[in-house]
N, C-alpha and C. Protein backbone atom coordinates (compact mmCIF):
# COMPACT_ATOMS: atom_id res chain seq x y z
N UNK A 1 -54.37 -30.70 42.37
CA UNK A 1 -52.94 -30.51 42.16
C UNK A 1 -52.73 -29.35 41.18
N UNK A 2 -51.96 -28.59 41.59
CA UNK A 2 -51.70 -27.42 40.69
C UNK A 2 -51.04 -27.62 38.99
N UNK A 3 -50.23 -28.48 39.58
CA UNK A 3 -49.35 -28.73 38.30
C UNK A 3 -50.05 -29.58 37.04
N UNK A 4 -51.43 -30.22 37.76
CA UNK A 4 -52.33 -30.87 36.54
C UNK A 4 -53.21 -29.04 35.67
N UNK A 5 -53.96 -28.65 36.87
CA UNK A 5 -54.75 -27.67 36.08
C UNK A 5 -53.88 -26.86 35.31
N UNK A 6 -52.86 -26.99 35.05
CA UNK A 6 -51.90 -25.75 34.45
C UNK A 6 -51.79 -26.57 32.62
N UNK A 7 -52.26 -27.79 32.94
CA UNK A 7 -51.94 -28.79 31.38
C UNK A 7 -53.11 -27.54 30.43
N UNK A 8 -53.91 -27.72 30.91
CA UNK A 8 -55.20 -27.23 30.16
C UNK A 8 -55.43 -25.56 30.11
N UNK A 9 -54.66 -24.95 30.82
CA UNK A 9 -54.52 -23.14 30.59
C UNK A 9 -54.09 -23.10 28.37
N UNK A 10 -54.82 -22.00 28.53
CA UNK A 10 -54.53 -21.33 27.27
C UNK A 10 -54.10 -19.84 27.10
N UNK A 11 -52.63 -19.91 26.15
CA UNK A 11 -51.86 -18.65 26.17
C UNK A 11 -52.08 -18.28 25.21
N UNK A 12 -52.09 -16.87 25.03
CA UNK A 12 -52.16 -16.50 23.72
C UNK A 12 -51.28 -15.15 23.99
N UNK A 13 -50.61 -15.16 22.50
CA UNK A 13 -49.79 -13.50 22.28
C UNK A 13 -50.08 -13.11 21.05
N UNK A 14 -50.10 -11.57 20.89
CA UNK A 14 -50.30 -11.00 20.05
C UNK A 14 -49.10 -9.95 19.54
N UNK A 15 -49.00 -10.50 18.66
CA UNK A 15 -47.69 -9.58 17.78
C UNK A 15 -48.29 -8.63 16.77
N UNK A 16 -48.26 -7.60 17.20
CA UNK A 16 -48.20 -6.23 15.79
C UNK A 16 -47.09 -5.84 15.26
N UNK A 17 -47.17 -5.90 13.91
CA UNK A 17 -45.80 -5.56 13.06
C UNK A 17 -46.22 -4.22 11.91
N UNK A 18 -46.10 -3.28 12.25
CA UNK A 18 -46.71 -2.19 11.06
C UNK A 18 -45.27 -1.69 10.36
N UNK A 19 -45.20 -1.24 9.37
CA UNK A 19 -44.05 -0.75 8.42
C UNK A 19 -44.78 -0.18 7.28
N UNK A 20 -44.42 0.71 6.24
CA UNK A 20 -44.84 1.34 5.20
C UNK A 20 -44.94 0.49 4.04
N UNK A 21 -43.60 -0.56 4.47
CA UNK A 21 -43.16 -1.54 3.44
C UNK A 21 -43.66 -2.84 3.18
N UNK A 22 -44.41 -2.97 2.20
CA UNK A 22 -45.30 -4.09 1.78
C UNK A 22 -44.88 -5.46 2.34
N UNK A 23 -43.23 -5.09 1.31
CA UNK A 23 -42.57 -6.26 0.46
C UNK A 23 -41.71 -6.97 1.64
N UNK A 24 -41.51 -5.95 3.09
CA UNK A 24 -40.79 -6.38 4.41
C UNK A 24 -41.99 -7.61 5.11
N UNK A 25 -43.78 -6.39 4.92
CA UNK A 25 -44.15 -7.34 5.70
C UNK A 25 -44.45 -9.26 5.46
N UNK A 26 -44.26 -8.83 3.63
CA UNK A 26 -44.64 -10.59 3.46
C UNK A 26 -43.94 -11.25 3.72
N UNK A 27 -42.49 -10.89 3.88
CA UNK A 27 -41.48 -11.81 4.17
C UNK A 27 -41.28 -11.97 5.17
N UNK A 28 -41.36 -11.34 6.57
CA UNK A 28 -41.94 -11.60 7.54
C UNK A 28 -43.08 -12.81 7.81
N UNK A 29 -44.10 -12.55 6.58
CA UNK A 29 -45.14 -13.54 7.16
C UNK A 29 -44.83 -14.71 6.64
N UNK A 30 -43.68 -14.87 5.67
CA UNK A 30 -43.46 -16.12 5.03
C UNK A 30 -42.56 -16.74 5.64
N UNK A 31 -41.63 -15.75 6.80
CA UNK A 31 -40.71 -16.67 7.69
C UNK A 31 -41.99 -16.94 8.69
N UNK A 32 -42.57 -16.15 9.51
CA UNK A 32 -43.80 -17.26 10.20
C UNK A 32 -44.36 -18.45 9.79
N UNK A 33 -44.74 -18.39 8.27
CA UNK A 33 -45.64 -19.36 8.21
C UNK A 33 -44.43 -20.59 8.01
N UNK A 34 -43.68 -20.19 7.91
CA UNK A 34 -42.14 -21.52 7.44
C UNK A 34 -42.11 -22.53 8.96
N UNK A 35 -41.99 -21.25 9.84
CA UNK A 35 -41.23 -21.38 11.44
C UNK A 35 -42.75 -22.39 11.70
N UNK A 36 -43.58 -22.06 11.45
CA UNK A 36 -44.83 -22.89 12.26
C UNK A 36 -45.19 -23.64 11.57
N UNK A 37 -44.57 -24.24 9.71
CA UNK A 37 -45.13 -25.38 9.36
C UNK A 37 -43.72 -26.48 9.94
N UNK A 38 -42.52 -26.21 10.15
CA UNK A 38 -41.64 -26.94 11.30
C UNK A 38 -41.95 -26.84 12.30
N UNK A 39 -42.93 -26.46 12.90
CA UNK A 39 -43.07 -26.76 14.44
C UNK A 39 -44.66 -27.39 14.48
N UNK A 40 -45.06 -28.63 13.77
CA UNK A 40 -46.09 -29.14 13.97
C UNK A 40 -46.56 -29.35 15.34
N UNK A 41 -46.07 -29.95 15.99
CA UNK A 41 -46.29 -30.50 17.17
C UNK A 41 -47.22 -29.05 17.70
N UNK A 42 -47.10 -27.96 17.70
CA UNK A 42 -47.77 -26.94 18.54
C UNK A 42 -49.00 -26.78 17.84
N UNK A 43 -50.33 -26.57 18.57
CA UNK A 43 -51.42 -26.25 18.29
C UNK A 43 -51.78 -24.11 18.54
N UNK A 44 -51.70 -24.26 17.45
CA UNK A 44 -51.21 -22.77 17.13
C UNK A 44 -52.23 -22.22 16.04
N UNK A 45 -52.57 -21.18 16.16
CA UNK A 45 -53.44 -20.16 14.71
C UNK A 45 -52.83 -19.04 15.11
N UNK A 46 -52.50 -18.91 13.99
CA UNK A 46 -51.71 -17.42 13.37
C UNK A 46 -52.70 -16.32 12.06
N UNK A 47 -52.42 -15.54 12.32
CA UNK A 47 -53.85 -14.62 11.49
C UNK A 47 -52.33 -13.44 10.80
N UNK A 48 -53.38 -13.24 10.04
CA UNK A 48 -52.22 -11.86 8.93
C UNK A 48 -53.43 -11.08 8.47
N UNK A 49 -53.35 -9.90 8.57
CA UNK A 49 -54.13 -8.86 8.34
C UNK A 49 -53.37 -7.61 7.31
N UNK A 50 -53.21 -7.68 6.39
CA UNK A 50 -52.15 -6.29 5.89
C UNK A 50 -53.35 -5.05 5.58
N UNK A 51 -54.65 -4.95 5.83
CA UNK A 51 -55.26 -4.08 5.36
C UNK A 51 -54.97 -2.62 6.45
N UNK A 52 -54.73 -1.70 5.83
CA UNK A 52 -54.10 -0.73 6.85
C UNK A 52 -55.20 0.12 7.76
């Protein structure tokens, strides 16, 4: 059945965010990490890299 093998697929997206501005990108990463400690239920890893 199609609609079972589709339970077990894995998605993944990748977001790049570059800016000059430090102080934009942490707050950025601090609304992510906010948005995904309210959304427990999802099995999710999120990565942050600021080294340029």
């Amino acid at each position: 059945d199609a609609s079972i093998s589709k339970i077990n697929d894995v998605y993944r997206k990748v977001v790049y965010i570059k800016s000059d501005d430090y102080e934009m990108l942490a707050v950025i990463k601090d609304a992510v990490e906010s948005d995904r400690a309210e959304r427990r239920d999802y099995d999710s890893r999120v990565e942050f890299d600021f080294d340029p």
